[in-house]
PDB file of N, CA and C in Angstrom:
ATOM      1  N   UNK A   1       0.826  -1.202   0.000  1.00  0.00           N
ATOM      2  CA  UNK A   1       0.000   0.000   0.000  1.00  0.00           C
ATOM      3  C   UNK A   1       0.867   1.262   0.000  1.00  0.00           C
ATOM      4  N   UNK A   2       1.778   1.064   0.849  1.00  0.00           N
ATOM      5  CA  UNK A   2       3.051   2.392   0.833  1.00  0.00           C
ATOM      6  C   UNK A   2       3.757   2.958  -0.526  1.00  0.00           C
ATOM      7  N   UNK A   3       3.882   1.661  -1.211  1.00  0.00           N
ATOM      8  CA  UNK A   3       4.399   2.093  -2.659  1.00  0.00           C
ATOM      9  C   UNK A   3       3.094   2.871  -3.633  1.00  0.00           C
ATOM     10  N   UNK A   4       1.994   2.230  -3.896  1.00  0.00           N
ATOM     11  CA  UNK A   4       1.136   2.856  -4.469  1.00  0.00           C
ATOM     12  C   UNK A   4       0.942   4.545  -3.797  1.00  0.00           C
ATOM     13  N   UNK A   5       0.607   5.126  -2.562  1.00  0.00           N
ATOM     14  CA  UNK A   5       0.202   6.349  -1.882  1.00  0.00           C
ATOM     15  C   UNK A   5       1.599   6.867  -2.338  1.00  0.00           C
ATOM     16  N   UNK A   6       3.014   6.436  -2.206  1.00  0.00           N
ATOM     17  CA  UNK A   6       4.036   7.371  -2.624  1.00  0.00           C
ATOM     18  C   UNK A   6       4.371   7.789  -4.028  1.00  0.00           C
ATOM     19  N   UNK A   7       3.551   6.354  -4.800  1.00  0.00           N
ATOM     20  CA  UNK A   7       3.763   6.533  -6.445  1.00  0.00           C
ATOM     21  C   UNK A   7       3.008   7.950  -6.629  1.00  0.00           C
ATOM     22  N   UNK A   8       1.608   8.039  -6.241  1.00  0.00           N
ATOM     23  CA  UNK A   8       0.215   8.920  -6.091  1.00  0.00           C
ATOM     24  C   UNK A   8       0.959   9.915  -5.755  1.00  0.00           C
ATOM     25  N   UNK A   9       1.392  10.401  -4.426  1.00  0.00           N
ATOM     26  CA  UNK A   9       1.619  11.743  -4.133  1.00  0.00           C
ATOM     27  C   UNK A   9       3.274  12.025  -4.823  1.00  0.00           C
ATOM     28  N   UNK A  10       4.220  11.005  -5.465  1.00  0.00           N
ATOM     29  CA  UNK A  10       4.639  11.751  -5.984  1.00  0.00           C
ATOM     30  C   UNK A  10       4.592  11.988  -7.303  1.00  0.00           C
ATOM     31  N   UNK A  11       3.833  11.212  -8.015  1.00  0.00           N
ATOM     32  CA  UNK A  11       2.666  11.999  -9.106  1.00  0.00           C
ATOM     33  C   UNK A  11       2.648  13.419  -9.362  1.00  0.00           C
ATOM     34  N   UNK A  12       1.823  13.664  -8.250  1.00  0.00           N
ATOM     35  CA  UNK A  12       0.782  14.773  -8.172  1.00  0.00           C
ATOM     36  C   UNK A  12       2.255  15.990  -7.783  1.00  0.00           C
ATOM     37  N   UNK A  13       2.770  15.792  -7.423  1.00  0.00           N
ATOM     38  CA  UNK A  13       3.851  16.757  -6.305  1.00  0.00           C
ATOM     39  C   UNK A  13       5.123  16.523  -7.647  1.00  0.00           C
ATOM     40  N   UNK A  14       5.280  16.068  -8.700  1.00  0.00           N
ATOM     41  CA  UNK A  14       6.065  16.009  -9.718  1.00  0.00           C
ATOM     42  C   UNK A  14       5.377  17.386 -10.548  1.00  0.00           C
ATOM     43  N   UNK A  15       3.950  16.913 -11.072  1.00  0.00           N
ATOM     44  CA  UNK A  15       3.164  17.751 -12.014  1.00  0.00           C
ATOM     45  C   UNK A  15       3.121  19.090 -11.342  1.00  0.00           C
ATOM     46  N   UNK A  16       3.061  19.199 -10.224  1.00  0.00           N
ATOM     47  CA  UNK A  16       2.457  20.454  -9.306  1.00  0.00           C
ATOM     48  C   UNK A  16       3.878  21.333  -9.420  1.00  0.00           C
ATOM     49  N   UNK A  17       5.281  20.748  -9.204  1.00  0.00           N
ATOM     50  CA  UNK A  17       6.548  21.364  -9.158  1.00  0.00           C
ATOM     51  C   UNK A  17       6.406  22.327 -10.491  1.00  0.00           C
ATOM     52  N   UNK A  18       6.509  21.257 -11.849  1.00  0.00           N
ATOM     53  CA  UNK A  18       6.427  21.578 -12.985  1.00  0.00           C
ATOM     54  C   UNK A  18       5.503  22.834 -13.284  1.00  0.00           C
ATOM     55  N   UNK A  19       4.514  22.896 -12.902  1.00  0.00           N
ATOM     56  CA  UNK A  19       3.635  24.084 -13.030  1.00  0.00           C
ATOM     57  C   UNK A  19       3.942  24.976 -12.549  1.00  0.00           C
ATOM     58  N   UNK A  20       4.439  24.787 -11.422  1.00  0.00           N
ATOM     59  CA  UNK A  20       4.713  25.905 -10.705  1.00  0.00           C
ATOM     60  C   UNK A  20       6.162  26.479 -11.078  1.00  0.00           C
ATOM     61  N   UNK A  21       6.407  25.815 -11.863  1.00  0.00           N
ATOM     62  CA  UNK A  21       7.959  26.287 -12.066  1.00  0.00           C
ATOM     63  C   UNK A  21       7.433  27.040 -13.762  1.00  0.00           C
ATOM     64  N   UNK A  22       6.370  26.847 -14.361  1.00  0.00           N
ATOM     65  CA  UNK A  22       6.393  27.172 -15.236  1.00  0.00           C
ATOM     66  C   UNK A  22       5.884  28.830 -15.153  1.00  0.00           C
ATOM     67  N   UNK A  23       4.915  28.821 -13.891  1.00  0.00           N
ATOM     68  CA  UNK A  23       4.481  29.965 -13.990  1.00  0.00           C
ATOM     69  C   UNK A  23       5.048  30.603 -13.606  1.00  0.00           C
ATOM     70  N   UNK A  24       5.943  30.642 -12.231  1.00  0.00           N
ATOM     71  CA  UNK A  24       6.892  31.642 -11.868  1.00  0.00           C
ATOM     72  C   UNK A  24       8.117  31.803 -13.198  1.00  0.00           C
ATOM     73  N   UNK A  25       8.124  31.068 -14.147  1.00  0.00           N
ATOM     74  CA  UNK A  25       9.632  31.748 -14.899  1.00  0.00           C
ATOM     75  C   UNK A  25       8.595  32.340 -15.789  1.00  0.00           C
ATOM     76  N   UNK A  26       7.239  32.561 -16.075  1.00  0.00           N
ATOM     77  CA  UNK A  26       6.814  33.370 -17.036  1.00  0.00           C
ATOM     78  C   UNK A  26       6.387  34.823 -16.680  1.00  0.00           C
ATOM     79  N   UNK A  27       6.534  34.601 -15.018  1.00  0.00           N
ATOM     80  CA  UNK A  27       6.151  35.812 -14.923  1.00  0.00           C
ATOM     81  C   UNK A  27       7.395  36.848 -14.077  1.00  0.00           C
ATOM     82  N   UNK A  28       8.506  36.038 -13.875  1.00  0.00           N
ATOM     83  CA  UNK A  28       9.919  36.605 -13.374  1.00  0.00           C
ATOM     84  C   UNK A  28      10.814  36.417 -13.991  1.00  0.00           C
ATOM     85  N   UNK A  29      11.485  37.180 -14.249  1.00  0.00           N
ATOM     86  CA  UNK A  29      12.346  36.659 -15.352  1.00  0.00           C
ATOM     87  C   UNK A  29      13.949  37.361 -14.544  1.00  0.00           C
ATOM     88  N   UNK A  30      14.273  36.154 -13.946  1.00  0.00           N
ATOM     89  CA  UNK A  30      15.655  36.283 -13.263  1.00  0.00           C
ATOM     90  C   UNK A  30      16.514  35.725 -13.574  1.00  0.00           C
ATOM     91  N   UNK A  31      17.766  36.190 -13.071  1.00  0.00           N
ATOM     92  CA  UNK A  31      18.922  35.025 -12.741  1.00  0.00           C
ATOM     93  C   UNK A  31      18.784  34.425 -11.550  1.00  0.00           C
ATOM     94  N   UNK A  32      18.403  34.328 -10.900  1.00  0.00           N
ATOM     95  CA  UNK A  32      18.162  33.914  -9.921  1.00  0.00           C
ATOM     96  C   UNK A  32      17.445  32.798  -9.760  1.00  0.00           C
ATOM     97  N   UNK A  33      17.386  31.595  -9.554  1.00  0.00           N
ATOM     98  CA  UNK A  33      16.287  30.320  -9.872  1.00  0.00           C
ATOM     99  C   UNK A  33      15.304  30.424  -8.849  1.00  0.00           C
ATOM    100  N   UNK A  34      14.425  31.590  -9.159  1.00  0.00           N
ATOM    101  CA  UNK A  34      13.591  31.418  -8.390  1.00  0.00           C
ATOM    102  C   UNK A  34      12.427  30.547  -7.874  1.00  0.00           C
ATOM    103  N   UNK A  35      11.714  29.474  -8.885  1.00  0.00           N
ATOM    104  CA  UNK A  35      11.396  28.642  -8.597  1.00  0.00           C
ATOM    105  C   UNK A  35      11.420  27.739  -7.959  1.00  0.00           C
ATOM    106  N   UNK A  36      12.701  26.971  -8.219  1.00  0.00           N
ATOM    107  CA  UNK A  36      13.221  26.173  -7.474  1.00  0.00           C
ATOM    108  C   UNK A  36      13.796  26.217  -6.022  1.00  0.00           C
ATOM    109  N   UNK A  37      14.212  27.571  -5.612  1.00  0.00           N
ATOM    110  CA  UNK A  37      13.804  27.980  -4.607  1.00  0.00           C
ATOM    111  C   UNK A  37      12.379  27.987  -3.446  1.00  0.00           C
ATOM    112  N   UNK A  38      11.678  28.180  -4.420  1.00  0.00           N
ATOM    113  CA  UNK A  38      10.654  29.019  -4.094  1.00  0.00           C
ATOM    114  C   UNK A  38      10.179  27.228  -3.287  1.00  0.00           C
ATOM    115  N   UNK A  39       9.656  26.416  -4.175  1.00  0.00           N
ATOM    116  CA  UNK A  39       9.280  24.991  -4.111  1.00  0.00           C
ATOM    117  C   UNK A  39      10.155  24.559  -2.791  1.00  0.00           C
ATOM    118  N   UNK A  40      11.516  24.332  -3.138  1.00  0.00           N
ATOM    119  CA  UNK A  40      12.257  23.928  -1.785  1.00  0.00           C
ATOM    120  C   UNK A  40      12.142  24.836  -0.683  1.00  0.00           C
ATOM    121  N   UNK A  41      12.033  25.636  -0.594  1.00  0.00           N
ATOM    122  CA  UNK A  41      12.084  26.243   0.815  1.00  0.00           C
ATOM    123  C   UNK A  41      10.534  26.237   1.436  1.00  0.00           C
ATOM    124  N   UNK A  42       9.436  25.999   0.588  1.00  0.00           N
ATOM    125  CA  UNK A  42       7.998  25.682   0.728  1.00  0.00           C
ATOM    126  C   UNK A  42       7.757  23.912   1.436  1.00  0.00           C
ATOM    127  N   UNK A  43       8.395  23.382   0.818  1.00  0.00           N
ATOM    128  CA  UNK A  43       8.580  21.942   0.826  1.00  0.00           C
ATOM    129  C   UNK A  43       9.045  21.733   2.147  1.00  0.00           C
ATOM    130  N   UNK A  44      10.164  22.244   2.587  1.00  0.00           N
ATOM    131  CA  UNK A  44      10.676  22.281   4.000  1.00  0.00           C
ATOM    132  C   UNK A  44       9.809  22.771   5.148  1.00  0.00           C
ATOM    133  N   UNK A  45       9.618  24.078   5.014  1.00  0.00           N
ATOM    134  CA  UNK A  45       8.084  24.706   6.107  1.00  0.00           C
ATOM    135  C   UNK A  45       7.135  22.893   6.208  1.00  0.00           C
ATOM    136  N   UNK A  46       6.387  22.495   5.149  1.00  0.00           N
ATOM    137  CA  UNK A  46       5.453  21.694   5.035  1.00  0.00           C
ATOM    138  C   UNK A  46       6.174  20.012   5.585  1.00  0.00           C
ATOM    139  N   UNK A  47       7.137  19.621   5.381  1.00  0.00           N
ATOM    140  CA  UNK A  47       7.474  18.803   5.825  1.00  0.00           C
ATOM    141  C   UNK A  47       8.210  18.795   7.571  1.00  0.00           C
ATOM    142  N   UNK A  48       8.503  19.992   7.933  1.00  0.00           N
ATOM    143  CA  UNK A  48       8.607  20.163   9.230  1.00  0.00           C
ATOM    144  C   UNK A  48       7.758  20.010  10.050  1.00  0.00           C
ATOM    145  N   UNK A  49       6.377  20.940   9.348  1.00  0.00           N
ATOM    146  CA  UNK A  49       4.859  20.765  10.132  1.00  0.00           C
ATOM    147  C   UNK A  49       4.471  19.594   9.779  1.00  0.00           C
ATOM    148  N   UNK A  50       4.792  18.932   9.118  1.00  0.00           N
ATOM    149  CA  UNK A  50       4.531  17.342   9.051  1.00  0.00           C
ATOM    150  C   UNK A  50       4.961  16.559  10.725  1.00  0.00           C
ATOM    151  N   UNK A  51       6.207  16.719  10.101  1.00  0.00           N
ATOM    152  CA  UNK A  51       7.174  15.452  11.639  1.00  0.00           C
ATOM    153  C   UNK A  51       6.948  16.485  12.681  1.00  0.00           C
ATOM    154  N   UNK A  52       6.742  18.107  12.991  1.00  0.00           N
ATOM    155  CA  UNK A  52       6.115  18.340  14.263  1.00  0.00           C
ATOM    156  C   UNK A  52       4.395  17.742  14.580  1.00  0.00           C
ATOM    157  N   UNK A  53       4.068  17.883  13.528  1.00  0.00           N
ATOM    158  CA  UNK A  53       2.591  17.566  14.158  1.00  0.00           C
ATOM    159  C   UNK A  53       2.576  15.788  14.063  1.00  0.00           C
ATOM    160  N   UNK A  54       3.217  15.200  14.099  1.00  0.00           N
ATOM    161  CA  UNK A  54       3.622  13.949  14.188  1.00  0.00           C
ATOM    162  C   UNK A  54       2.564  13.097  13.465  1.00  0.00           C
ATOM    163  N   UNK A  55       2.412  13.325  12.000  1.00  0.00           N
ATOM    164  CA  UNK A  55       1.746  12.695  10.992  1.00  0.00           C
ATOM    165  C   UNK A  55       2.362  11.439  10.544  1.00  0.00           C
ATOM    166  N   UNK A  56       2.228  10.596  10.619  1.00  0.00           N
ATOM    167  CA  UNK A  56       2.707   9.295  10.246  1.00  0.00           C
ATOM    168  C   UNK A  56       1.931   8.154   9.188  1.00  0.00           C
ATOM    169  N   UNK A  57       2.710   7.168   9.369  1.00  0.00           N
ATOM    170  CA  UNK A  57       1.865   6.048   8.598  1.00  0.00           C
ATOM    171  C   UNK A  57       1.528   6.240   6.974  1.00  0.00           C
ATOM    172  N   UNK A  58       0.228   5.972   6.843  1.00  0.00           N
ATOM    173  CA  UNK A  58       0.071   6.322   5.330  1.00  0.00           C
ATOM    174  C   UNK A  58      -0.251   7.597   4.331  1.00  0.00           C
ATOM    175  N   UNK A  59      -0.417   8.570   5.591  1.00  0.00           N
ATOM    176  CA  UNK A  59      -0.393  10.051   5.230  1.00  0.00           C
ATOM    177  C   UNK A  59       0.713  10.971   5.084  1.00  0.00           C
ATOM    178  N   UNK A  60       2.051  10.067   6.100  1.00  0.00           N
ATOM    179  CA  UNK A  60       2.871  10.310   5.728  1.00  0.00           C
ATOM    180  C   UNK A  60       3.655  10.042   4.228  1.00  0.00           C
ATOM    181  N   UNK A  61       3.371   8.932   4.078  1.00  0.00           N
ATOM    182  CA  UNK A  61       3.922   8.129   2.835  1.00  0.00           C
ATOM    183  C   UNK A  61       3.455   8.763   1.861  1.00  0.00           C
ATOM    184  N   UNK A  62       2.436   9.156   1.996  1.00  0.00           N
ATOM    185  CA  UNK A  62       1.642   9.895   0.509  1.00  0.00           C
ATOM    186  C   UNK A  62       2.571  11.521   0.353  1.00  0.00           C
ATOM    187  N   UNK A  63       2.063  12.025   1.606  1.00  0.00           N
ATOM    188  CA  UNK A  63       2.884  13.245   1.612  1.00  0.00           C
ATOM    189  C   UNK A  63       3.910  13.701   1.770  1.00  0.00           C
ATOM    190  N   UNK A  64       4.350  13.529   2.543  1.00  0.00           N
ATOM    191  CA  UNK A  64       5.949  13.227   2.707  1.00  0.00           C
ATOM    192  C   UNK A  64       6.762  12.930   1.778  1.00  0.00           C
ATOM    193  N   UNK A  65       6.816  11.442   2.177  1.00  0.00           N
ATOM    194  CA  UNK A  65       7.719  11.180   0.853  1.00  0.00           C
ATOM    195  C   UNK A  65       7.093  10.978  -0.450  1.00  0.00           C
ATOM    196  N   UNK A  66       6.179  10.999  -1.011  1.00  0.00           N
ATOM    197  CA  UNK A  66       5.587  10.668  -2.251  1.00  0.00           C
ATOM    198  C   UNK A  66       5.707  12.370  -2.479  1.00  0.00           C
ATOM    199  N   UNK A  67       4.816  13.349  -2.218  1.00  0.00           N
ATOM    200  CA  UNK A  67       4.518  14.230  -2.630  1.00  0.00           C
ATOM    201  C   UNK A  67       5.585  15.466  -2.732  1.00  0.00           C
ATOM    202  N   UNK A  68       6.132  15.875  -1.054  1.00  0.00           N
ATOM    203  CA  UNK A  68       7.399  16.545  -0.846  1.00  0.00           C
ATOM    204  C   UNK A  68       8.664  16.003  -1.466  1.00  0.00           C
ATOM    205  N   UNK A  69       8.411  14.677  -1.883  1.00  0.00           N
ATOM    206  CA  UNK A  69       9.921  14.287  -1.765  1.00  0.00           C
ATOM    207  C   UNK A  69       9.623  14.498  -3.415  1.00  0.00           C
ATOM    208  N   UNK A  70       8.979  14.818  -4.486  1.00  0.00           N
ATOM    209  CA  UNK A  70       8.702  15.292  -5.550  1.00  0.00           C
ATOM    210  C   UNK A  70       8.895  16.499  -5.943  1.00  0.00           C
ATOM    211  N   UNK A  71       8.075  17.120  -5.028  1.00  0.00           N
ATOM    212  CA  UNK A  71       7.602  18.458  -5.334  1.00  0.00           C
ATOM    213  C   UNK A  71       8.673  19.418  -5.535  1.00  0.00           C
ATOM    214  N   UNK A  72       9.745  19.174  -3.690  1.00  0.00           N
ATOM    215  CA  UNK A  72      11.468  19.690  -3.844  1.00  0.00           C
ATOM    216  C   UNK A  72      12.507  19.143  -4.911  1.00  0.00           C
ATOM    217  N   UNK A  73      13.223  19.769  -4.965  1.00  0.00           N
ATOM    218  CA  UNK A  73      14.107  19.146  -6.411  1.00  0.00           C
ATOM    219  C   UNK A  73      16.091  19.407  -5.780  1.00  0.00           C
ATOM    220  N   UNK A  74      16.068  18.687  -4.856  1.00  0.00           N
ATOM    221  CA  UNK A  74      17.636  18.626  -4.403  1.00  0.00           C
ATOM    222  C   UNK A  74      18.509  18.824  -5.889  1.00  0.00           C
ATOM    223  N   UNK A  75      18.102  17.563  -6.944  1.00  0.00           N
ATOM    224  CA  UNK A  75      18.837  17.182  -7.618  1.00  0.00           C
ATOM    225  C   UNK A  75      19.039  19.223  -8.802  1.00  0.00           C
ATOM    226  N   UNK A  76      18.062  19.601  -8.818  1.00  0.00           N
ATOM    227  CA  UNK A  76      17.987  20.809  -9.863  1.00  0.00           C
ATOM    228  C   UNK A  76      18.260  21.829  -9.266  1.00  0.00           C
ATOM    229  N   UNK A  77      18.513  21.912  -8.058  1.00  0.00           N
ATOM    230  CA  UNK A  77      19.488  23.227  -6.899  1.00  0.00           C
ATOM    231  C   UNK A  77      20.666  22.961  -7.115  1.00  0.00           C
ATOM    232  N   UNK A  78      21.056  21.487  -7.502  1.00  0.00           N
ATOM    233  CA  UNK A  78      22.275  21.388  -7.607  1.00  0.00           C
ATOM    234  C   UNK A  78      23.019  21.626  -8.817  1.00  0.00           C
ATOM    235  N   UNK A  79      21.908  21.717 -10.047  1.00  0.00           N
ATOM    236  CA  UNK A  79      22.361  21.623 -11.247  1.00  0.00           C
ATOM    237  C   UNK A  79      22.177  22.935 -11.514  1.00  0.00           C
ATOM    238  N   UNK A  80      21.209  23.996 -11.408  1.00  0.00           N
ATOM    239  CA  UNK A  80      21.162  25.367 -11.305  1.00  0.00           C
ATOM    240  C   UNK A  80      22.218  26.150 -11.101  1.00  0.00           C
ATOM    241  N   UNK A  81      22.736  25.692  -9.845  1.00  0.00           N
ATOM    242  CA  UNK A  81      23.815  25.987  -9.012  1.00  0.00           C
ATOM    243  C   UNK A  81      24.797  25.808  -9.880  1.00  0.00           C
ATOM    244  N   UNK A  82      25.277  24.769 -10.315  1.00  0.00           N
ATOM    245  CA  UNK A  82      26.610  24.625 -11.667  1.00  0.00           C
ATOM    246  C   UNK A  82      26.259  25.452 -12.527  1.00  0.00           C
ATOM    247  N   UNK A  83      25.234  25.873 -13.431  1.00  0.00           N
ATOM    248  CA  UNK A  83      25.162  26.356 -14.390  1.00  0.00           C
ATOM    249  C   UNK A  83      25.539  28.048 -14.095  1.00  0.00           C
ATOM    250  N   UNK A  84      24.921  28.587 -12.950  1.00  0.00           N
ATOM    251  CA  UNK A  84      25.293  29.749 -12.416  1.00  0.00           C
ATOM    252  C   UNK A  84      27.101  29.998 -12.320  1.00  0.00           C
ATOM    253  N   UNK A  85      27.452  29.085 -11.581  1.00  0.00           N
ATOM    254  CA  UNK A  85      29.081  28.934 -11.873  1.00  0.00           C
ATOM    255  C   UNK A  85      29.258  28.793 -13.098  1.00  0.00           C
ATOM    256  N   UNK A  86      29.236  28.398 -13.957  1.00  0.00           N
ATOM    257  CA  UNK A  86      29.565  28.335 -15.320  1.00  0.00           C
ATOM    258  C   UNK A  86      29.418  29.640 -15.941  1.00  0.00           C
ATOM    259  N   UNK A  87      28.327  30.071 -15.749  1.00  0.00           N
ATOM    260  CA  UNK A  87      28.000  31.539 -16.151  1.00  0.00           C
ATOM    261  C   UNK A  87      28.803  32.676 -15.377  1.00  0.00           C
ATOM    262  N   UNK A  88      29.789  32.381 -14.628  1.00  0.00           N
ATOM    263  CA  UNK A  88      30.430  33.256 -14.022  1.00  0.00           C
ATOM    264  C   UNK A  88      29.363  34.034 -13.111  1.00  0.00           C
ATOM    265  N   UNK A  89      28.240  33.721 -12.745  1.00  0.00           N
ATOM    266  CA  UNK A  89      27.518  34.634 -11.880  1.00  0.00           C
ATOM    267  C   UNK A  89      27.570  34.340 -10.397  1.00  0.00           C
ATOM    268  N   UNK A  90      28.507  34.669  -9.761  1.00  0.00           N
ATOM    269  CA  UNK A  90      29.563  34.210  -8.370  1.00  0.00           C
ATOM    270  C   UNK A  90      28.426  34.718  -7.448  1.00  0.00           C
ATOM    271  N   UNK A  91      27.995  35.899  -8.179  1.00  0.00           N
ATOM    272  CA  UNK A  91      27.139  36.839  -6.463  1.00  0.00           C
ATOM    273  C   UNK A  91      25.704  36.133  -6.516  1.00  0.00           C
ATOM    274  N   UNK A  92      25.370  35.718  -7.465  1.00  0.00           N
ATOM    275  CA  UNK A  92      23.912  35.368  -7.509  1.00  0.00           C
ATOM    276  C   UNK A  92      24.076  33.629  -6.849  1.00  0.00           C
ATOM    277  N   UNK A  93      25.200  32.934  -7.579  1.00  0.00           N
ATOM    278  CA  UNK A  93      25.201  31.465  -7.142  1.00  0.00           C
ATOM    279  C   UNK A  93      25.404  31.504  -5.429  1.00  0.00           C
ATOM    280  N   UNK A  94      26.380  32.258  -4.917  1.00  0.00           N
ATOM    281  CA  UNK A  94      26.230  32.204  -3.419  1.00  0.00           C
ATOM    282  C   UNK A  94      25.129  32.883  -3.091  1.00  0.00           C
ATOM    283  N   UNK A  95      24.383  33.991  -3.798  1.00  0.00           N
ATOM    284  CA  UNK A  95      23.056  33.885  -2.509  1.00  0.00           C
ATOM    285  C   UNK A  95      21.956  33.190  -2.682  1.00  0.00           C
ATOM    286  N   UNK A  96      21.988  32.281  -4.043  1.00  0.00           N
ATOM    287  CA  UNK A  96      21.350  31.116  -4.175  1.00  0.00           C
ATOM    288  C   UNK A  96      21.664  29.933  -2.778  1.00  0.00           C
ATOM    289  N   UNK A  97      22.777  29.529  -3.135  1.00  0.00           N
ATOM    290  CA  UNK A  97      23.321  28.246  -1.918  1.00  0.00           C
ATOM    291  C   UNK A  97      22.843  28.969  -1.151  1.00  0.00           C
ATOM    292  N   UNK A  98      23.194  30.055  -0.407  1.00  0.00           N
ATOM    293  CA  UNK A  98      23.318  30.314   0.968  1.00  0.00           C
ATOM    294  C   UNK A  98      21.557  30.730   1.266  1.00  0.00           C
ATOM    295  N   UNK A  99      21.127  31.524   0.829  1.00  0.00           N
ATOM    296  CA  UNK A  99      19.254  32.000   0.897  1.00  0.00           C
ATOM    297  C   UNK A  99      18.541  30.504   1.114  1.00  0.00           C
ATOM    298  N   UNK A 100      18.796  29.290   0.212  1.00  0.00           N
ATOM    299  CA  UNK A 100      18.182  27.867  -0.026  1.00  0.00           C
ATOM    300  C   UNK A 100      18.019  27.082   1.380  1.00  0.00           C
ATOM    301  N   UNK A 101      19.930  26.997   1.930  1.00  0.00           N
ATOM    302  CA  UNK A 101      20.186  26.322   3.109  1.00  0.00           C
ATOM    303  C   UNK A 101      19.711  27.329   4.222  1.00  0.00           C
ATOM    304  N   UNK A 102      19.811  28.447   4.251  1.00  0.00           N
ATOM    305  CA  UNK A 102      19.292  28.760   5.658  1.00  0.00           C
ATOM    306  C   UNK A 102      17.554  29.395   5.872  1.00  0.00           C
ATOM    307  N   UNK A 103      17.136  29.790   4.527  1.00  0.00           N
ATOM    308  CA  UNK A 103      15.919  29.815   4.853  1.00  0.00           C
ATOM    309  C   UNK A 103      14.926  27.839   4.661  1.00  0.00           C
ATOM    310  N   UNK A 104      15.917  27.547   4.335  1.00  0.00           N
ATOM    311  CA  UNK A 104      15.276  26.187   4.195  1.00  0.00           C
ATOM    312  C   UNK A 104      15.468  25.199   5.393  1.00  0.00           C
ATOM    313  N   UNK A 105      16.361  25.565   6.279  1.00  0.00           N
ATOM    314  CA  UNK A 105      16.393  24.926   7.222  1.00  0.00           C
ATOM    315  C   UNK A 105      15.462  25.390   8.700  1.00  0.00           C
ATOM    316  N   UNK A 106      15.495  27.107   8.326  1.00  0.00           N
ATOM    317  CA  UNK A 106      14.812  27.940   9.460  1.00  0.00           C
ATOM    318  C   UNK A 106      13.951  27.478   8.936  1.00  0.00           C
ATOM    319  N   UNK A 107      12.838  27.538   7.844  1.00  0.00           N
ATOM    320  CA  UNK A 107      11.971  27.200   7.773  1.00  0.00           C
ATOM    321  C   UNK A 107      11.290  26.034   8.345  1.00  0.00           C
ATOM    322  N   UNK A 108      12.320  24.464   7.817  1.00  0.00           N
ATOM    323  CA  UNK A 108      11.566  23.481   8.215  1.00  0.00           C
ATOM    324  C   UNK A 108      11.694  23.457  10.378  1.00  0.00           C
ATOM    325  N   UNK A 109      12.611  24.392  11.062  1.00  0.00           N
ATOM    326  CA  UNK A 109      12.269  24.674  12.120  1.00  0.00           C
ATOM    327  C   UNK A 109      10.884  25.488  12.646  1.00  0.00           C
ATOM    328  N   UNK A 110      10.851  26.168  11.524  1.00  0.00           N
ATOM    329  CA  UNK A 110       9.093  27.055  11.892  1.00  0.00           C
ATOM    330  C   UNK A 110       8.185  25.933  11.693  1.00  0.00           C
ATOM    331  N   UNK A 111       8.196  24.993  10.811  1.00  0.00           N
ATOM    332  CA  UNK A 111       7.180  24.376  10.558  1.00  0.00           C
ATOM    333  C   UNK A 111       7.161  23.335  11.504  1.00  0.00           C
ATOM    334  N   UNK A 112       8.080  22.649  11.826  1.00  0.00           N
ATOM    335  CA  UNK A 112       8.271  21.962  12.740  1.00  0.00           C
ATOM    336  C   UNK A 112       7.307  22.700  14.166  1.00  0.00           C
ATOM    337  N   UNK A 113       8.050  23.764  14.637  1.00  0.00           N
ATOM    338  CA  UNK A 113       7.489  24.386  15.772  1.00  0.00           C
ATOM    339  C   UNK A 113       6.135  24.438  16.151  1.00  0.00           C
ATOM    340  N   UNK A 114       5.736  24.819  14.660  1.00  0.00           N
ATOM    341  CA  UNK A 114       3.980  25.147  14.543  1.00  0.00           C
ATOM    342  C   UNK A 114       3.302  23.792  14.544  1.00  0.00           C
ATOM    343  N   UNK A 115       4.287  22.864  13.911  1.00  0.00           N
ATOM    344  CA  UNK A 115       3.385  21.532  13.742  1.00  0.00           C
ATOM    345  C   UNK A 115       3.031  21.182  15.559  1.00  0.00           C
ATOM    346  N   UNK A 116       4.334  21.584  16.568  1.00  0.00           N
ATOM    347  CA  UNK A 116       4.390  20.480  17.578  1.00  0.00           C
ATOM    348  C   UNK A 116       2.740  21.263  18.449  1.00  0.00           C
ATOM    349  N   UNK A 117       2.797  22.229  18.257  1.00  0.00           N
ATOM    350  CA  UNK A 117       1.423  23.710  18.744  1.00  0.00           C
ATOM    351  C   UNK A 117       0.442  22.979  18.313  1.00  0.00           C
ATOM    352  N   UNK A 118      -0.345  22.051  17.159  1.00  0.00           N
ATOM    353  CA  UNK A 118      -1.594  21.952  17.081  1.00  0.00           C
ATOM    354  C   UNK A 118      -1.905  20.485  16.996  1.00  0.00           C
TER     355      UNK A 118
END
């Protein structure tokens, strides 16, 4: 049952990234990867308030890892990130890394916090 709810939510949390990545680059037009940002540091808040509000089992599986573990894109922060180096854009690639890891970590601490509150 765990494999099917994680296939499902990460389905849905694949397609949902994609969209959302489509609409923010049509309507910002940066160097800056804002999308992918935007998704991971969202993803973190939501998966913090997950394991604070101590959601488990098969709601986890769906959401969690099926859906979050979709939706964020480790692998395309990382590849963003090279391409920015490549492009010689030094000031934008460090406040990429650095904006990602610490609002992404404060975050999944807020969410966490708020989860353990309700």
């Amino acid at each position: 049952m765990n494999y099917l709810l994680i296939s499902l939510g990460g389905f849905i949390g694949a397609i949902l990234r994609y969209g959302v990545g489509i609409f923010i680059k049509k309507r910002i037009h940066s160097t800056f990867p804002i999308a992918t940002f935007l998704v991971n540091v969202l993803g973190s808040f939501l998966l913090g308030y997950m394991i604070g509000s101590r959601i488990g089992g098969n709601t986890l599986a769906l959401l969690g890892t099926g859906f979050l573990g979709s939706f964020t894109t480790f692998s395309t922060f990382k590849l963003e990130s090279i391409k920015l180096i490549n492009q010689k854009q030094l000031r934008t690639f460090f406040c990429y890394l650095f904006t990602t890891y610490i609002f992404g970590i404060l975050l999944a601490f807020i969410g966490y916090y708020i989860g353990t509150q309700f």
